[in-house]
C-alpha atoms as a PDB file:
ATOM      1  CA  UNK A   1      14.987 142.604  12.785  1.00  0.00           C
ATOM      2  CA  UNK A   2      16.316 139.712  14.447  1.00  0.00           C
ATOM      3  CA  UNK A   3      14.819 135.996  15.695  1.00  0.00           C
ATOM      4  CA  UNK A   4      13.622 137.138  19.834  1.00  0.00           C
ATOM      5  CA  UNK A   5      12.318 134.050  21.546  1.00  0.00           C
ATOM      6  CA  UNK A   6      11.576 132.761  25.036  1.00  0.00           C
ATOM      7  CA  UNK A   7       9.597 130.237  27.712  1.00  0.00           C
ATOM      8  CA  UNK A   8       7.360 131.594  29.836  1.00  0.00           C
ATOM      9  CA  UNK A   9       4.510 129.995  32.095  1.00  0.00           C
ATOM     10  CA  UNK A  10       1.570 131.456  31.608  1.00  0.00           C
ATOM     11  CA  UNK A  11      -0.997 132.134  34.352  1.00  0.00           C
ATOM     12  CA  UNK A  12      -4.340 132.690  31.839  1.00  0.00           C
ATOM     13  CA  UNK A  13      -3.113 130.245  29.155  1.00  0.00           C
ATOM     14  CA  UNK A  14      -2.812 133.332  26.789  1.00  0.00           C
ATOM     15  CA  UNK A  15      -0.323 136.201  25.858  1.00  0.00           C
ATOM     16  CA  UNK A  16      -1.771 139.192  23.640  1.00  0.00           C
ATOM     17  CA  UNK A  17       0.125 140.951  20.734  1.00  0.00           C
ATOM     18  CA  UNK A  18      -0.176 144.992  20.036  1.00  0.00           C
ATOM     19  CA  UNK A  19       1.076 148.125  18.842  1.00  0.00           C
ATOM     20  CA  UNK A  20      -0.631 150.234  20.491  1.00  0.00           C
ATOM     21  CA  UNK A  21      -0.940 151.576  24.115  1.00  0.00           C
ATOM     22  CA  UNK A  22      -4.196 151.180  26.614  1.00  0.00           C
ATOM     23  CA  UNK A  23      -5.337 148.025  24.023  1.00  0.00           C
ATOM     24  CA  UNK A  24      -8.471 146.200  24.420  1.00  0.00           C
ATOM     25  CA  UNK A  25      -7.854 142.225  24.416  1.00  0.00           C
ATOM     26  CA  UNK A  26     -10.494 140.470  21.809  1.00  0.00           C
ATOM     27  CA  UNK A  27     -12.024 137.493  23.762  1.00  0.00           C
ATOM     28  CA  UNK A  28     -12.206 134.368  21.753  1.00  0.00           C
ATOM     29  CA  UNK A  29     -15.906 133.303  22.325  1.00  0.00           C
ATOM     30  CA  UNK A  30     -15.279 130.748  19.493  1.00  0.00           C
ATOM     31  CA  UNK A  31     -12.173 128.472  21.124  1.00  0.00           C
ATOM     32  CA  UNK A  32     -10.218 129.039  17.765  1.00  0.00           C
ATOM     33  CA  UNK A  33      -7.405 129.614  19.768  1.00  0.00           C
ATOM     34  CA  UNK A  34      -6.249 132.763  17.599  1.00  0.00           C
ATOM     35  CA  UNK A  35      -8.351 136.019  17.566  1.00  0.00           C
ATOM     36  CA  UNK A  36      -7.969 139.626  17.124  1.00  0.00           C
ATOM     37  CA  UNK A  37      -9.149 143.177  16.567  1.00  0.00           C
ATOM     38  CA  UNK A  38      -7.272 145.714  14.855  1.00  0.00           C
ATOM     39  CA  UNK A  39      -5.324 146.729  17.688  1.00  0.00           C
ATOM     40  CA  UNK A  40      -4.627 143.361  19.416  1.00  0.00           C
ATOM     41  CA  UNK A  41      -4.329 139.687  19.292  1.00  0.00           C
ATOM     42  CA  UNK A  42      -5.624 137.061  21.906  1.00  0.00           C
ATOM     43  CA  UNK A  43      -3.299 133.494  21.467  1.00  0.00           C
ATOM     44  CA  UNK A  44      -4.020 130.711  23.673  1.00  0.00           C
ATOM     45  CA  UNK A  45      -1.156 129.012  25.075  1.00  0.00           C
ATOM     46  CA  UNK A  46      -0.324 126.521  27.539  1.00  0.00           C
ATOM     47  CA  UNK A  47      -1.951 126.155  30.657  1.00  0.00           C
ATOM     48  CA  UNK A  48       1.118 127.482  33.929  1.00  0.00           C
ATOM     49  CA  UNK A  49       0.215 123.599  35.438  1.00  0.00           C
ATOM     50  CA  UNK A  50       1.535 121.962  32.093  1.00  0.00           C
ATOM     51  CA  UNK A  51       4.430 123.564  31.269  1.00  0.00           C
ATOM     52  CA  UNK A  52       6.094 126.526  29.841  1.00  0.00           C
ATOM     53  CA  UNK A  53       4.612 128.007  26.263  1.00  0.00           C
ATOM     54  CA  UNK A  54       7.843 128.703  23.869  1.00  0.00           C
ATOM     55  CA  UNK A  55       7.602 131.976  21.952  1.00  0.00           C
ATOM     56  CA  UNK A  56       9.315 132.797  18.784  1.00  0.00           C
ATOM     57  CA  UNK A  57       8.938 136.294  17.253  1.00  0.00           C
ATOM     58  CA  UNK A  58      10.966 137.515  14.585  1.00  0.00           C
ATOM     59  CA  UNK A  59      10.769 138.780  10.402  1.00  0.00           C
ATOM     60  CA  UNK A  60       8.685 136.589   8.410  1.00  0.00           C
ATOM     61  CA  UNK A  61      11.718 136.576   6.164  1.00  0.00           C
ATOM     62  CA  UNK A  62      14.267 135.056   9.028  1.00  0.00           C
ATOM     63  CA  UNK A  63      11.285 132.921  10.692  1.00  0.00           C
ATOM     64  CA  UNK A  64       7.803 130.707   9.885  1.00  0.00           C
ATOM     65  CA  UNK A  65       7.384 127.470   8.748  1.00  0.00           C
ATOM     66  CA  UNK A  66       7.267 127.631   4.921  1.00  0.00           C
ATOM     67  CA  UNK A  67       5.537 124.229   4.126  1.00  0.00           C
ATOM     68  CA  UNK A  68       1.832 125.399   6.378  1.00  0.00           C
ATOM     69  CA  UNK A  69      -0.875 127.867   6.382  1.00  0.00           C
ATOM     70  CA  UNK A  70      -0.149 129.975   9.919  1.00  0.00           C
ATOM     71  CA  UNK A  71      -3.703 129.704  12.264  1.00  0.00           C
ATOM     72  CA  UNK A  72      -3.526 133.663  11.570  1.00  0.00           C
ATOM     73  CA  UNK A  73      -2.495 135.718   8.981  1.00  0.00           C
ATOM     74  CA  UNK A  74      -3.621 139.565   9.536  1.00  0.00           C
ATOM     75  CA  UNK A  75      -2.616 143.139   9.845  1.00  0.00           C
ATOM     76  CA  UNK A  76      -2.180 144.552  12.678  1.00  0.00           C
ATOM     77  CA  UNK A  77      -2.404 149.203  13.749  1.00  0.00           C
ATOM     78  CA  UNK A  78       1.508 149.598  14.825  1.00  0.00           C
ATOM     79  CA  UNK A  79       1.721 153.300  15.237  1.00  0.00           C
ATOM     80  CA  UNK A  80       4.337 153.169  18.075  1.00  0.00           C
ATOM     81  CA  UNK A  81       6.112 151.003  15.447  1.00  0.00           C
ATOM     82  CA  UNK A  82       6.716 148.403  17.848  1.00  0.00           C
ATOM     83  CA  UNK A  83       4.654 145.553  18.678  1.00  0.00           C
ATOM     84  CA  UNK A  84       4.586 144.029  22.481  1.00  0.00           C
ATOM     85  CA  UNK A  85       4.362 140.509  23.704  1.00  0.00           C
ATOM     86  CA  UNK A  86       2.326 140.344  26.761  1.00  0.00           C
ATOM     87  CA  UNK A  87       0.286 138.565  29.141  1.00  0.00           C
ATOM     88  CA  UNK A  88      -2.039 139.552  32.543  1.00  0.00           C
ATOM     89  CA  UNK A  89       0.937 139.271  34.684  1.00  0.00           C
ATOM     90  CA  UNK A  90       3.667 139.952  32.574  1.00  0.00           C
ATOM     91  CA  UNK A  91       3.697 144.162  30.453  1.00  0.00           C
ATOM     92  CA  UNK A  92       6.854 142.690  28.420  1.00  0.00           C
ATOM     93  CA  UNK A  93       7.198 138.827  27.161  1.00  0.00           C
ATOM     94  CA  UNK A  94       9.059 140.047  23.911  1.00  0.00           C
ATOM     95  CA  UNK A  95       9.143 143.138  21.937  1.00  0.00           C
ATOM     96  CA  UNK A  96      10.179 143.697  18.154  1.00  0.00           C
ATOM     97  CA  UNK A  97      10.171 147.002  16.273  1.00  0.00           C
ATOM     98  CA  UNK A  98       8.281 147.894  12.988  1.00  0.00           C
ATOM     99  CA  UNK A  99       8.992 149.919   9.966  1.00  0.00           C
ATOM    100  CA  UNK A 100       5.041 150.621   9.848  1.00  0.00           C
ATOM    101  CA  UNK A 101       1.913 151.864  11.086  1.00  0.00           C
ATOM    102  CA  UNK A 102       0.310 148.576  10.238  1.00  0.00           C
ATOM    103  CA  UNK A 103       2.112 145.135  10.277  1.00  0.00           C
ATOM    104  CA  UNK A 104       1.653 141.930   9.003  1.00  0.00           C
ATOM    105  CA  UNK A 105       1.792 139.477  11.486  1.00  0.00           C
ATOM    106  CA  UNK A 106       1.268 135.559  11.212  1.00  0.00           C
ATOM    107  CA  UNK A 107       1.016 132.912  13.961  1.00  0.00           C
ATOM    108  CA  UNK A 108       2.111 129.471  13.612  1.00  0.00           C
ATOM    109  CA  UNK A 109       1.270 127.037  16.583  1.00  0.00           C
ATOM    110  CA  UNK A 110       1.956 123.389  17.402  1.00  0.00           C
ATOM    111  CA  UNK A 111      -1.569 122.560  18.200  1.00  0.00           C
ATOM    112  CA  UNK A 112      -5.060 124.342  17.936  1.00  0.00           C
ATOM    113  CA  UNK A 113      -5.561 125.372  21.246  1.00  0.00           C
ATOM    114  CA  UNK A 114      -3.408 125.548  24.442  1.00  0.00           C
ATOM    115  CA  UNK A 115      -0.206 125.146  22.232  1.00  0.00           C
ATOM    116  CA  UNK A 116       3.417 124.862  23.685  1.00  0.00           C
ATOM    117  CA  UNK A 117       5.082 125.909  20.712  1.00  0.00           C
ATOM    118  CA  UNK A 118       3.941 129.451  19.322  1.00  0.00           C
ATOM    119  CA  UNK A 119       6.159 131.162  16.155  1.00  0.00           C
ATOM    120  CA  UNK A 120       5.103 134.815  15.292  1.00  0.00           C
ATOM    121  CA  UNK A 121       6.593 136.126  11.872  1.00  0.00           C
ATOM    122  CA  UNK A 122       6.244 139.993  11.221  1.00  0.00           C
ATOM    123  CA  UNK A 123       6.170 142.212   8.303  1.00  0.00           C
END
């Protein structure tokens, strides 16, 4: 696996992880900024008027901040054995592929909600 990452402005302030096709988005009713289902995750990112939201996605053994607790740590159904980056506007931020049906994947942000800086370590 190697280290994908990118800056994107975000329309909805956030992007949505999967591994599967035809997903249904979890809504985060709580503002915890992170949330998921088994199929998908819902991250909150930076608003489009404030700026671009960095994304980092890559092996949890190349990438992640080794010194904090990620704001989500979960498994996630990857029977395509690929998970997809994306957003309302965008089908494709990033992409990385999976050894697995399910994957580990943990989220490290540079604030709790609306974030500009978003690392996503896999496996």
């Amino acid at each position: 696996m190697t280290i994908s990452s990118t800056s994107v402005l975000l329309d909805y302030c956030s992007f949505y992880i999967t591994g599967v096709d035809g997903v249904r988005v979890p809504v985060d009713h709580d503002g915890d900024g992170v949330t998921a289902n088994d199929d998908c995750i819902n991250v909150t990112a930076s608003p489009w008027n404030e700026g671009e939201t960095a994304i980092t996605l890559g092996a949890s053994a190349e990438l992640g901040p080794k010194d904090e607790l990620p704001r989500f740590d979960g498994l996630l159904n990857t029977p395509l054995h690929r998970l997809v980056l994306f957003d309302a506007n965008l089908p494709k931020i990033l992409s990385i592929d999976v050894p697995g049906e399910r994957t580990r994947v943990r989220i490290w942000t540079n604030r709790p909600l609306c974030p500009d800086q978003v690392i996503i370590a896999v496996g």
